[in-house]
Structures are given as C-alpha cells and as structure tokens.
N, C-alpha and C. Protein backbone atom coordinates (compact mmCIF):
# COMPACT_ATOMS: atom_id res chain seq x y z
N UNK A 1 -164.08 58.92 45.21
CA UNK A 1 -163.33 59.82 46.06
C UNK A 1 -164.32 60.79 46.71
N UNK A 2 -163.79 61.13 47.77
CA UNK A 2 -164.82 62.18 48.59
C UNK A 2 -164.51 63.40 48.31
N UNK A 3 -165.41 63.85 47.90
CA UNK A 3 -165.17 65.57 47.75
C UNK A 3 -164.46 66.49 48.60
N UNK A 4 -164.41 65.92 50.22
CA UNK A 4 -163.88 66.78 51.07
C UNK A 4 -161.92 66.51 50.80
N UNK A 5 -162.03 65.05 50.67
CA UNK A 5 -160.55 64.52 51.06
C UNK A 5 -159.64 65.58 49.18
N UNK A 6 -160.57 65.14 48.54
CA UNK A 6 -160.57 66.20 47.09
C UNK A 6 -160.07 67.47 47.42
N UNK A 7 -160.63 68.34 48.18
CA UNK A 7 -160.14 69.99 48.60
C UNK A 7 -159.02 69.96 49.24
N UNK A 8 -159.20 68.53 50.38
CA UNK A 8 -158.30 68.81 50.84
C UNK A 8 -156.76 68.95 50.95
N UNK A 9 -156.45 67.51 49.43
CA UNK A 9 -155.63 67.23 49.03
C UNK A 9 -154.85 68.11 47.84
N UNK A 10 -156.15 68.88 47.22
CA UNK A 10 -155.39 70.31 46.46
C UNK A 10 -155.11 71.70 47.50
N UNK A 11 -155.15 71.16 48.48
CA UNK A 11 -154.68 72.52 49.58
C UNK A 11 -153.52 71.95 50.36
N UNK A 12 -152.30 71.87 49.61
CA UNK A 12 -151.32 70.65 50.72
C UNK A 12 -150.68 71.57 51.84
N UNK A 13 -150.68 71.14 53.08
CA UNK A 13 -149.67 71.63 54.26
C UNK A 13 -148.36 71.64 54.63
N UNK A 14 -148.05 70.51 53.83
CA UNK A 14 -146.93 69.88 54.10
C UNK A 14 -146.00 69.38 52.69
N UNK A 15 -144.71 69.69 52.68
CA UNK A 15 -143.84 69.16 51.25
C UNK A 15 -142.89 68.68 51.79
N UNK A 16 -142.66 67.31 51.94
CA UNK A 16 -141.21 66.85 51.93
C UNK A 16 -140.67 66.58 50.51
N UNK A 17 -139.31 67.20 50.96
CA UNK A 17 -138.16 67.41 49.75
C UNK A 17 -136.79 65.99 50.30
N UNK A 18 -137.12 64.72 49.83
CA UNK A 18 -136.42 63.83 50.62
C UNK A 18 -136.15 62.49 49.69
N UNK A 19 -137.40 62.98 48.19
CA UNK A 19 -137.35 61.30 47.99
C UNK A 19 -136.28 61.07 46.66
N UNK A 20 -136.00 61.74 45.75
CA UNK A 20 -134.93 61.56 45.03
C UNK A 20 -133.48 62.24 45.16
N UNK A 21 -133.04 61.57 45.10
CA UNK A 21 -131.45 62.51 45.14
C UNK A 21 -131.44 63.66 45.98
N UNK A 22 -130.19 64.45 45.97
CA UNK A 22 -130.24 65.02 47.31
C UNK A 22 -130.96 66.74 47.00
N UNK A 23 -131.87 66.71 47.81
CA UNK A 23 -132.48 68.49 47.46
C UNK A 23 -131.78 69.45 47.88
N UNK A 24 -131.17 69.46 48.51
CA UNK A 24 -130.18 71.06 48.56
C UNK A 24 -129.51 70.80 47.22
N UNK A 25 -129.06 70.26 46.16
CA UNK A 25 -128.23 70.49 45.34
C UNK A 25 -128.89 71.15 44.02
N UNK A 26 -130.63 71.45 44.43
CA UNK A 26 -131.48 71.57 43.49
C UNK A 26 -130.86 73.36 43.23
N UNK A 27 -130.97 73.93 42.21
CA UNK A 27 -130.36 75.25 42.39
C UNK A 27 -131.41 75.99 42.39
N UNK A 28 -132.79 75.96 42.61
CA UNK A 28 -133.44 76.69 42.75
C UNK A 28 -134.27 76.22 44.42
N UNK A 29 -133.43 75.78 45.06
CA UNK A 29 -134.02 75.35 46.23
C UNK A 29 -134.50 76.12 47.26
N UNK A 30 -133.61 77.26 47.61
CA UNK A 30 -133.79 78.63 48.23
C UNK A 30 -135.06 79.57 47.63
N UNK A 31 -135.17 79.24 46.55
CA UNK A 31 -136.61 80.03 45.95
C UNK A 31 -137.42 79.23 46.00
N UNK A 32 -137.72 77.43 46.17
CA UNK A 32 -138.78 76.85 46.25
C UNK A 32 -139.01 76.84 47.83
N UNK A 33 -137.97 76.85 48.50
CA UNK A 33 -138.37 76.77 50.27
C UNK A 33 -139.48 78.32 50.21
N UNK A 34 -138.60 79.35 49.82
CA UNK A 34 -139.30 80.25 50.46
C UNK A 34 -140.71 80.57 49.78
N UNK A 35 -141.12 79.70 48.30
CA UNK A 35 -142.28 79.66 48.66
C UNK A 35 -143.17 79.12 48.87
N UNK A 36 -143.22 78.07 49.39
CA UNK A 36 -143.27 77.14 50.38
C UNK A 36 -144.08 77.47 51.51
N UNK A 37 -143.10 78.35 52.20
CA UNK A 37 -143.49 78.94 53.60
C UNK A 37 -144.09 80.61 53.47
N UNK A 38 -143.90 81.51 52.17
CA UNK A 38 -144.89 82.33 51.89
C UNK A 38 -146.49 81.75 51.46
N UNK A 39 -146.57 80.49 51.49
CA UNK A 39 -147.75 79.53 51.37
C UNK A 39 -148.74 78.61 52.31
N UNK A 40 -147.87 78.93 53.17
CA UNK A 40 -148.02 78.49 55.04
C UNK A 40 -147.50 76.95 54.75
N UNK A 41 -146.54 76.60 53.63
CA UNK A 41 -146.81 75.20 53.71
C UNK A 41 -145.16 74.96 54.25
N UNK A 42 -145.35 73.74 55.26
CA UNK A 42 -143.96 73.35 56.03
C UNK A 42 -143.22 72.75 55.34
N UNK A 43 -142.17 72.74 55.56
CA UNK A 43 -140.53 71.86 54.21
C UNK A 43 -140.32 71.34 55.39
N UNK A 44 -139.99 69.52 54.85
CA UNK A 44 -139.27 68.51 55.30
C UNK A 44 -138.41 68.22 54.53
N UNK A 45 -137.08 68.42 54.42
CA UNK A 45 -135.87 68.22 53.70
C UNK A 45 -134.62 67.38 54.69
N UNK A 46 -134.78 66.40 53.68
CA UNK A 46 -133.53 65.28 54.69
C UNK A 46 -132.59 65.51 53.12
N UNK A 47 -131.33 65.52 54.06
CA UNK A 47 -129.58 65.53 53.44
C UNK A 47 -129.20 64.46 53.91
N UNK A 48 -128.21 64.12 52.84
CA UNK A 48 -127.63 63.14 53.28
C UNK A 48 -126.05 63.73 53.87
N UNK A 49 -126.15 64.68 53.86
CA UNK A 49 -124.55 65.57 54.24
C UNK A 49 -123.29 65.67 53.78
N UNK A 50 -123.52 65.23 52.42
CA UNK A 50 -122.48 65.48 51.35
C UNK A 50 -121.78 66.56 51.06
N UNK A 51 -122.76 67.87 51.23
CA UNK A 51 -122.21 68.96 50.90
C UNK A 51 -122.75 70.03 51.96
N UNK A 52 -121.98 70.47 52.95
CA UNK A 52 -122.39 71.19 53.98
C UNK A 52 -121.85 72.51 53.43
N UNK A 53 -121.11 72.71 52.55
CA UNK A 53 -120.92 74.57 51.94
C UNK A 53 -122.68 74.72 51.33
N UNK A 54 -123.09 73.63 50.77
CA UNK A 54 -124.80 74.16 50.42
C UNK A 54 -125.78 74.23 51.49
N UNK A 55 -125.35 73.70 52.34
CA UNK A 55 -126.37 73.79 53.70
C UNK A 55 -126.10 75.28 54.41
N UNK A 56 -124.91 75.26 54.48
CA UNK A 56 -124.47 77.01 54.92
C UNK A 56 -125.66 78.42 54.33
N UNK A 57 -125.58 77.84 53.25
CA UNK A 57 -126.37 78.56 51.92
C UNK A 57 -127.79 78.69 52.28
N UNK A 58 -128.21 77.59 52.71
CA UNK A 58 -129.76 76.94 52.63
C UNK A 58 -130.85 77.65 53.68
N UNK A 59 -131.88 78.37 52.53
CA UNK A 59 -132.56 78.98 53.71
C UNK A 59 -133.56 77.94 54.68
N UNK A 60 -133.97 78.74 56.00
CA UNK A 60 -134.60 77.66 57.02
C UNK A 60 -135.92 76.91 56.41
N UNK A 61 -135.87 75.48 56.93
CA UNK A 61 -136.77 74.92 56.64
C UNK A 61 -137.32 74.83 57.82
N UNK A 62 -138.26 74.06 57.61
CA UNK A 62 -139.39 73.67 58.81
C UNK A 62 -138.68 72.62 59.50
N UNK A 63 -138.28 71.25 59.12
CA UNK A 63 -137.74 70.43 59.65
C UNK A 63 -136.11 70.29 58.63
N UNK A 64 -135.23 69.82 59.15
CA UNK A 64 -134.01 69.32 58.89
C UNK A 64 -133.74 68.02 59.10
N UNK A 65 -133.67 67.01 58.11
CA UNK A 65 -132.95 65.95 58.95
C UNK A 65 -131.53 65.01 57.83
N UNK A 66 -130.90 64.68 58.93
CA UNK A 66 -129.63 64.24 58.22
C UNK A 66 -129.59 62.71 58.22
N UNK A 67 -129.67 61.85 57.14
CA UNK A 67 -129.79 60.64 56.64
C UNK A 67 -128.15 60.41 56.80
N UNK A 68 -128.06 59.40 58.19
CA UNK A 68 -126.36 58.96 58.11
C UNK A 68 -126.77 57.39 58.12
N UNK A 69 -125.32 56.92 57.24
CA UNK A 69 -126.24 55.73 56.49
C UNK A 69 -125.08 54.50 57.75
N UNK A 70 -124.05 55.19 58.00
CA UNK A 70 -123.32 54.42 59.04
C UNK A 70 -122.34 55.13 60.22
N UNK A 71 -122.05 54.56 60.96
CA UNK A 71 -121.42 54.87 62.28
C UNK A 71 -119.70 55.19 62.17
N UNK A 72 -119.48 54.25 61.25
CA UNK A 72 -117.88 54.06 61.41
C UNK A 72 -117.34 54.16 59.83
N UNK A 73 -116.01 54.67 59.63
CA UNK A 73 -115.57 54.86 58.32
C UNK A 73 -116.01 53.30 57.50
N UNK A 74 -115.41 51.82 58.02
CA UNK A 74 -115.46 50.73 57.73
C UNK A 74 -116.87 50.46 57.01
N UNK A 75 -117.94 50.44 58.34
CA UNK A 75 -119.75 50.76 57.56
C UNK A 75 -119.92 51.12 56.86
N UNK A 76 -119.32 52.50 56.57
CA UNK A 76 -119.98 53.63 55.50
C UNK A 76 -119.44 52.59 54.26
N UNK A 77 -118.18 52.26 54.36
CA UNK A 77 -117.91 51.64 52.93
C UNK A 77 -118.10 50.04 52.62
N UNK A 78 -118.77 49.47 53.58
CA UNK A 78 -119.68 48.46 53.34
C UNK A 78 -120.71 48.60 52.74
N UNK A 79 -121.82 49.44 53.38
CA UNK A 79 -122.80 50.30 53.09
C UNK A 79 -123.40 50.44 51.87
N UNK A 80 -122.39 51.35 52.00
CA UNK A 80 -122.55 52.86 50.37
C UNK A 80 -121.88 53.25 49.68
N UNK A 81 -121.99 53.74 49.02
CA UNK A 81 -121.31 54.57 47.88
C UNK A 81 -121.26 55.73 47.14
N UNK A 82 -120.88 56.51 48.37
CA UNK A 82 -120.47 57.48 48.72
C UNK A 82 -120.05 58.37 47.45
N UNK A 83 -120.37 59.69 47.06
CA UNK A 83 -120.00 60.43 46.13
C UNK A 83 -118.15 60.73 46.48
N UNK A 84 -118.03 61.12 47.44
CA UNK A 84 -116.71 62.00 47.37
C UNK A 84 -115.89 60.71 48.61
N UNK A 85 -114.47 60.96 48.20
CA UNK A 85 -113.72 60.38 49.46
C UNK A 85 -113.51 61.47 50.60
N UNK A 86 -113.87 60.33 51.63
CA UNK A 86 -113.32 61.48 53.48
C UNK A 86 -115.26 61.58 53.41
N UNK A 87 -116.13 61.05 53.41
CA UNK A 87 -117.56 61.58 53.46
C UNK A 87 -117.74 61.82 55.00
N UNK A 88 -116.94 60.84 55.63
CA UNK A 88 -117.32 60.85 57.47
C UNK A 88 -116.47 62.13 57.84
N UNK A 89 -115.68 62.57 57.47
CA UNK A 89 -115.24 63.68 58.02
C UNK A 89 -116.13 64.84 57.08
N UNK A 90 -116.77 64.34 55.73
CA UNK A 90 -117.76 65.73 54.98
C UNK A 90 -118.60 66.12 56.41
N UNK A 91 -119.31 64.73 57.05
CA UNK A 91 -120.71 64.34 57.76
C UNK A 91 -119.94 65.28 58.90
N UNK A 92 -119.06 65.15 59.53
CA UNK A 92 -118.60 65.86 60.72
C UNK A 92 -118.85 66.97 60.71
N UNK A 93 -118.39 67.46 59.27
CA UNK A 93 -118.28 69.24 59.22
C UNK A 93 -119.24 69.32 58.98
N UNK A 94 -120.24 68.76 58.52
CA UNK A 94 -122.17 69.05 58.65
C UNK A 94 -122.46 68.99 59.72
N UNK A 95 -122.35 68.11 60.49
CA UNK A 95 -123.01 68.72 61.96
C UNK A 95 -122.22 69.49 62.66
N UNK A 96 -121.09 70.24 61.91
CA UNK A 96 -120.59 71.48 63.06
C UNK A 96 -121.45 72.72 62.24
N UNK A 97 -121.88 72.46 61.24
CA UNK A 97 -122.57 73.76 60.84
C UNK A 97 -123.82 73.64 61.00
N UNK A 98 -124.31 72.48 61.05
CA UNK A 98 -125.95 72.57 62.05
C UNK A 98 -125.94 72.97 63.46
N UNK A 99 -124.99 72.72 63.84
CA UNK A 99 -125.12 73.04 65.38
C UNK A 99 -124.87 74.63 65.46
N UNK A 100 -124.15 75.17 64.64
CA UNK A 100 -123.69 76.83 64.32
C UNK A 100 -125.00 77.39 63.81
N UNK A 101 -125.64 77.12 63.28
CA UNK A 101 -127.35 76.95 62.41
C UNK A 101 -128.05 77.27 63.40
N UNK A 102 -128.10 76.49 64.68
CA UNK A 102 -129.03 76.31 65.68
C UNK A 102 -128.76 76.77 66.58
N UNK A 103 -127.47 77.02 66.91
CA UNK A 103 -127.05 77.93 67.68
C UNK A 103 -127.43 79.91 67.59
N UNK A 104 -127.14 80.02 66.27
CA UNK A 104 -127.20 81.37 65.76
C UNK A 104 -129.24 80.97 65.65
N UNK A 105 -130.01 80.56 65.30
CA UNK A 105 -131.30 80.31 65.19
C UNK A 105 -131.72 80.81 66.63
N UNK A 106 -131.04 79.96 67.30
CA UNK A 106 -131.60 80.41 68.82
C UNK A 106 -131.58 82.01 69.51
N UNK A 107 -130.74 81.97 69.13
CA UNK A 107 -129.87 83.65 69.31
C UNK A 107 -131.15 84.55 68.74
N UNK A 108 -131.43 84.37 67.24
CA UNK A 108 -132.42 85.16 66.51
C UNK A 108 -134.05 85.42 66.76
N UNK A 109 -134.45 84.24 67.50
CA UNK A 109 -135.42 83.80 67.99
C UNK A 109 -135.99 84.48 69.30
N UNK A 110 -137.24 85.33 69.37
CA UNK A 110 -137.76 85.51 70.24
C UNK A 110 -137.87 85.58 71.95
C-alpha cells in the first residue's frame, strides 16, 4: 500500500449512509449527520421512503436520495416487500415533504 493513498484513506470526505437497512430509522442519526459535517465530511443518505414523519425530523444532508423500487401499486407488489400497507401513497407523502424541504431550503439560503 502507498503511504499517500494510507493518509488519505484515514482522512475520509465523504460517508454514505445507504448500504444496510434504512438510515433515518437509526436514532442517533441527527447526531451522526451533524458530525459529519462539523468534520467537513459530506452525507449521502438514500431512503427508501417508508417513513416520511422521520424525514420531517432529519437534519440536512449533503445529498438526499429516494430509492423507489416501482412505478405502479401492481410493481411495487411484484417487486417487494414492503414494510407497511398503502407504501405508494407512504412514497407520495415523501415527496410532498421533500419538495416542502426544498422549498423552505431555498427560502433559507443565501
């Protein structure tokens, strides 16, 4: 191993929060984002949009992204298997509160 790629790899920039189960449900998630970014380091956190009352909650990350696994009620339950029944109407009311997110973001913003 190279000594440089060595430093460089104990100095990380970047944390995606994406690969097991879903990370907003982590309960200390709001205290690992923020330090995170008191660390200069960027959060990539993908939801799958199960629970948009925790996204309400969720402080800003660097990136957001929403893992939709199908188009149509029929898909989804080909698909997947889905925690809760009605998930396409959960997924709806997640992107009305991202868009309220980004809306009010914009507003706050410079």
């Amino acid at each position: 191993m190279q000594p440089h790629r060595l430093a460089e790899g104990m100095n990380p920039v970047h944390c995606a929060l994406s690969l097991v189960g879903e990370p907003i449900m982590y309960p200390e998630i709001n205290r690992f984002l923020r330090m995170l970014h008191e660390r200069k380091i960027s959060s990539f956190l993908v939801t799958n949009a199960q629970f948009p009352e925790a996204i309400r909650q969720l402080e800003p990350c660097t990136q957001l992204y929403v893992s939709v696994d199908a188009s149509t009620k029929d898909s989804l339950k080909r698909i997947d298997r889905p925690l809760f029944k009605g998930i396409l109407m959960t997924t709806l009311m997640f992107v009305e509160v991202l868009v309220t997110l980004i809306i009010l973001a914009h507003r706050l913003s410079p």
